[in-house]
C-alpha atoms as a PDB file:
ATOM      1  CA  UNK A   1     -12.213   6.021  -5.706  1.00  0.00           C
ATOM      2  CA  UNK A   2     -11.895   6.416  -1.670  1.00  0.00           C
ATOM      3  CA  UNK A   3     -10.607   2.840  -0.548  1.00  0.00           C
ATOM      4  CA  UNK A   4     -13.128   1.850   2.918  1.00  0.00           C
ATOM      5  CA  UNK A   5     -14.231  -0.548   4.476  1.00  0.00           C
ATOM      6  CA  UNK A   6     -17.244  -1.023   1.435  1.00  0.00           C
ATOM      7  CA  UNK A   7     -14.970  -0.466  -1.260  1.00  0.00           C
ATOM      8  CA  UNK A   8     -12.317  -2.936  -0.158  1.00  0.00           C
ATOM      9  CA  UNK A   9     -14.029  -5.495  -2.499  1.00  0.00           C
ATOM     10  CA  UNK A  10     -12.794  -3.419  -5.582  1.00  0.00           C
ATOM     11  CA  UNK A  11      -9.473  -2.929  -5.170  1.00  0.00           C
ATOM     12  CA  UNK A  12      -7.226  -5.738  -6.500  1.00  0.00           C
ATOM     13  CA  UNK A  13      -4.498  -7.066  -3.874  1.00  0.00           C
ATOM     14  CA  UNK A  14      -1.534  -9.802  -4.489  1.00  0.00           C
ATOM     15  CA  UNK A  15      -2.826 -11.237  -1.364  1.00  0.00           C
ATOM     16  CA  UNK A  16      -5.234 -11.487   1.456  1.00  0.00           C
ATOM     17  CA  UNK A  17      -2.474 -10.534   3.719  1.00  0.00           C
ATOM     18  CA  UNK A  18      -1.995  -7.429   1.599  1.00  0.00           C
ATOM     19  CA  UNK A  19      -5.818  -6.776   1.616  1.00  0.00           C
ATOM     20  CA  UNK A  20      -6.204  -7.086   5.775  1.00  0.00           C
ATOM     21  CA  UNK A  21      -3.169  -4.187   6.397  1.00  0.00           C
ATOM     22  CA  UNK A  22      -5.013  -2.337   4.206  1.00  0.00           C
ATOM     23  CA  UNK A  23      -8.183  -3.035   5.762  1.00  0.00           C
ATOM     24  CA  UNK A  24      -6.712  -2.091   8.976  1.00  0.00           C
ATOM     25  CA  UNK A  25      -5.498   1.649   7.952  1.00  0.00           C
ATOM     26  CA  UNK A  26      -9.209   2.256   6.828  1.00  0.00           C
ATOM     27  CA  UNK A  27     -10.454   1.081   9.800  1.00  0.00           C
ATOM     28  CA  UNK A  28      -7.935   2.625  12.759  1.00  0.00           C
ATOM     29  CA  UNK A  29      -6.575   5.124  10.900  1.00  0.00           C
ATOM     30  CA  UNK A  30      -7.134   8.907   9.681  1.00  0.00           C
ATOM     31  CA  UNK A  31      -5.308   7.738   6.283  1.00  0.00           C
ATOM     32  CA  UNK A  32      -7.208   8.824   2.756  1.00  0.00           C
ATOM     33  CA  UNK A  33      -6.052   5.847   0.854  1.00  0.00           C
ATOM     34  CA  UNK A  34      -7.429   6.714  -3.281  1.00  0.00           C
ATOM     35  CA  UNK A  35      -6.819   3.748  -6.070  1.00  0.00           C
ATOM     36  CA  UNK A  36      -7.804   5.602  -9.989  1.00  0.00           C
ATOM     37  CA  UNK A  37      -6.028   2.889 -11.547  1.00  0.00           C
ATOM     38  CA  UNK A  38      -8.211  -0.533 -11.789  1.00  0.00           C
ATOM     39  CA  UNK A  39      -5.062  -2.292 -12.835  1.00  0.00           C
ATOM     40  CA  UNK A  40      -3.159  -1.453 -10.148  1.00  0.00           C
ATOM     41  CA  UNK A  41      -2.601  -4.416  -7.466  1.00  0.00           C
ATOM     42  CA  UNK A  42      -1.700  -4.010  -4.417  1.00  0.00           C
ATOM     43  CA  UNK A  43       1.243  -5.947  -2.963  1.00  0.00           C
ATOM     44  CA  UNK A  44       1.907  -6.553   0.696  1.00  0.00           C
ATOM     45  CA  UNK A  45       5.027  -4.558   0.291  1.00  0.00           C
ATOM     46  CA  UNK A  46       3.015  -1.767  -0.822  1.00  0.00           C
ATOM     47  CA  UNK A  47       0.213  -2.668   1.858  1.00  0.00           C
ATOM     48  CA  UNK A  48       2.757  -2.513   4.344  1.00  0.00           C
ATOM     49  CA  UNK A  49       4.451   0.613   3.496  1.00  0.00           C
ATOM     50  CA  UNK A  50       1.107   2.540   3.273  1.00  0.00           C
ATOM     51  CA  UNK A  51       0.366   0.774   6.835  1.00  0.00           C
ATOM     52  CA  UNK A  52       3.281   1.972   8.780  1.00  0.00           C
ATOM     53  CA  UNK A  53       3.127   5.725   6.811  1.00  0.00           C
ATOM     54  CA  UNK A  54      -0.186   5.897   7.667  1.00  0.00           C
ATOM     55  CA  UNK A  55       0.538   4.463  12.036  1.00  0.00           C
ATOM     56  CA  UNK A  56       2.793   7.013  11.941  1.00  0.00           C
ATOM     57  CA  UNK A  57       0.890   9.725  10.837  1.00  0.00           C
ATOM     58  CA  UNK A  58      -1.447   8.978  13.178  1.00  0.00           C
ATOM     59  CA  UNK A  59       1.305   8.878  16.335  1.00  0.00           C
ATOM     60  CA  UNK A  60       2.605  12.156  14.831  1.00  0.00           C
ATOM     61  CA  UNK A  61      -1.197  13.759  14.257  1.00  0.00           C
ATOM     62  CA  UNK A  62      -0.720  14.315  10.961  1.00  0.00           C
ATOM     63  CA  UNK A  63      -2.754  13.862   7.656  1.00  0.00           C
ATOM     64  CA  UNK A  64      -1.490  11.086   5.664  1.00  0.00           C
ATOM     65  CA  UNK A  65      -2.659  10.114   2.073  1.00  0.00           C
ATOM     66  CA  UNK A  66      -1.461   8.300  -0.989  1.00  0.00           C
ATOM     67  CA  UNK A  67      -3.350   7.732  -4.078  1.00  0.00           C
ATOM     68  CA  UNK A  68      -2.321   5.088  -6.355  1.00  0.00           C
ATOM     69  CA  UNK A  69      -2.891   7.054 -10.116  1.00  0.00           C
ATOM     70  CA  UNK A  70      -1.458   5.247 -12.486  1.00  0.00           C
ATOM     71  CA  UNK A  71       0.162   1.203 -12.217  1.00  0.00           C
ATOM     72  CA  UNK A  72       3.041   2.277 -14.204  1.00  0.00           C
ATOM     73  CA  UNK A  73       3.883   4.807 -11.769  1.00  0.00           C
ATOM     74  CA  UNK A  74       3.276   3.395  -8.318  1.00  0.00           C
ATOM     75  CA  UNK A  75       4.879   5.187  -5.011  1.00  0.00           C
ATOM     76  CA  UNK A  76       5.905   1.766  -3.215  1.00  0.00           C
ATOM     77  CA  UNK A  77       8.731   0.174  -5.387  1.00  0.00           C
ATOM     78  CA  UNK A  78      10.515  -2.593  -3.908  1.00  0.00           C
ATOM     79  CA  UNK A  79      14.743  -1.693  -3.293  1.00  0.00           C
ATOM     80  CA  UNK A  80      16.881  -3.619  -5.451  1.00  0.00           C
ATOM     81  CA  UNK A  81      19.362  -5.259  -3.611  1.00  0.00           C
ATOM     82  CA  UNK A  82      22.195  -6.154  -5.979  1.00  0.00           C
ATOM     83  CA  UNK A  83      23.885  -7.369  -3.642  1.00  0.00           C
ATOM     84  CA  UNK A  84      21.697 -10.207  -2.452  1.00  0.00           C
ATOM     85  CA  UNK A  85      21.484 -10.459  -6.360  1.00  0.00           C
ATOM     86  CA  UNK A  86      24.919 -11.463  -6.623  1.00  0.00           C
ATOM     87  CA  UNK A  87      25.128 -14.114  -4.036  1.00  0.00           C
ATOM     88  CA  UNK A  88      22.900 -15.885  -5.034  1.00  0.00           C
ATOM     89  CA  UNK A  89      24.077 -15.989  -8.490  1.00  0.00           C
ATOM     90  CA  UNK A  90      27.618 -17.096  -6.798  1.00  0.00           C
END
């Protein structure tokens, strides 16, 4: 499925902060945003990251497009950051 502006509703987000990035890049943006999984959910990290791909494709001119396939396989991981990790296990 094409996420849009009447989709929105279908798509499963952590947040409502998460859902209103994504709201804007369907709304101001050339970005093809496509969810196949239902039980994917969309994080603001992930919201965010498709956000400023999808500014700066636009700023650039370019196409820009993600599709979110499978949850086990989603393109917007968080970084591990041992070392915060470790201080604050110190």
């Amino acid at each position: 499925m094409m996420i849009t502006k009447d989709t929105i509703n279908q798509v499963t987000f952590e947040n409502e902060d998460a859902r209103l990035l994504i709201l804007d890049v369907v709304s101001h943006t050339g970005a093809c945003l496509y969810c196949f999984d239902t039980d994917i959910e969309i994080t603001v990290f992930m919201a965010l990251r498709i956000w400023e791909r999808a500014y700066k494709a636009d700023r650039k001119e370019e196409f820009y497009s993600v599709s979110l396939l499978d949850a086990k396989q989603i393109p917007f991981r968080k970084p591990r950051n041992r070392s915060l990790q470790l201080c604050a296990l110190g």
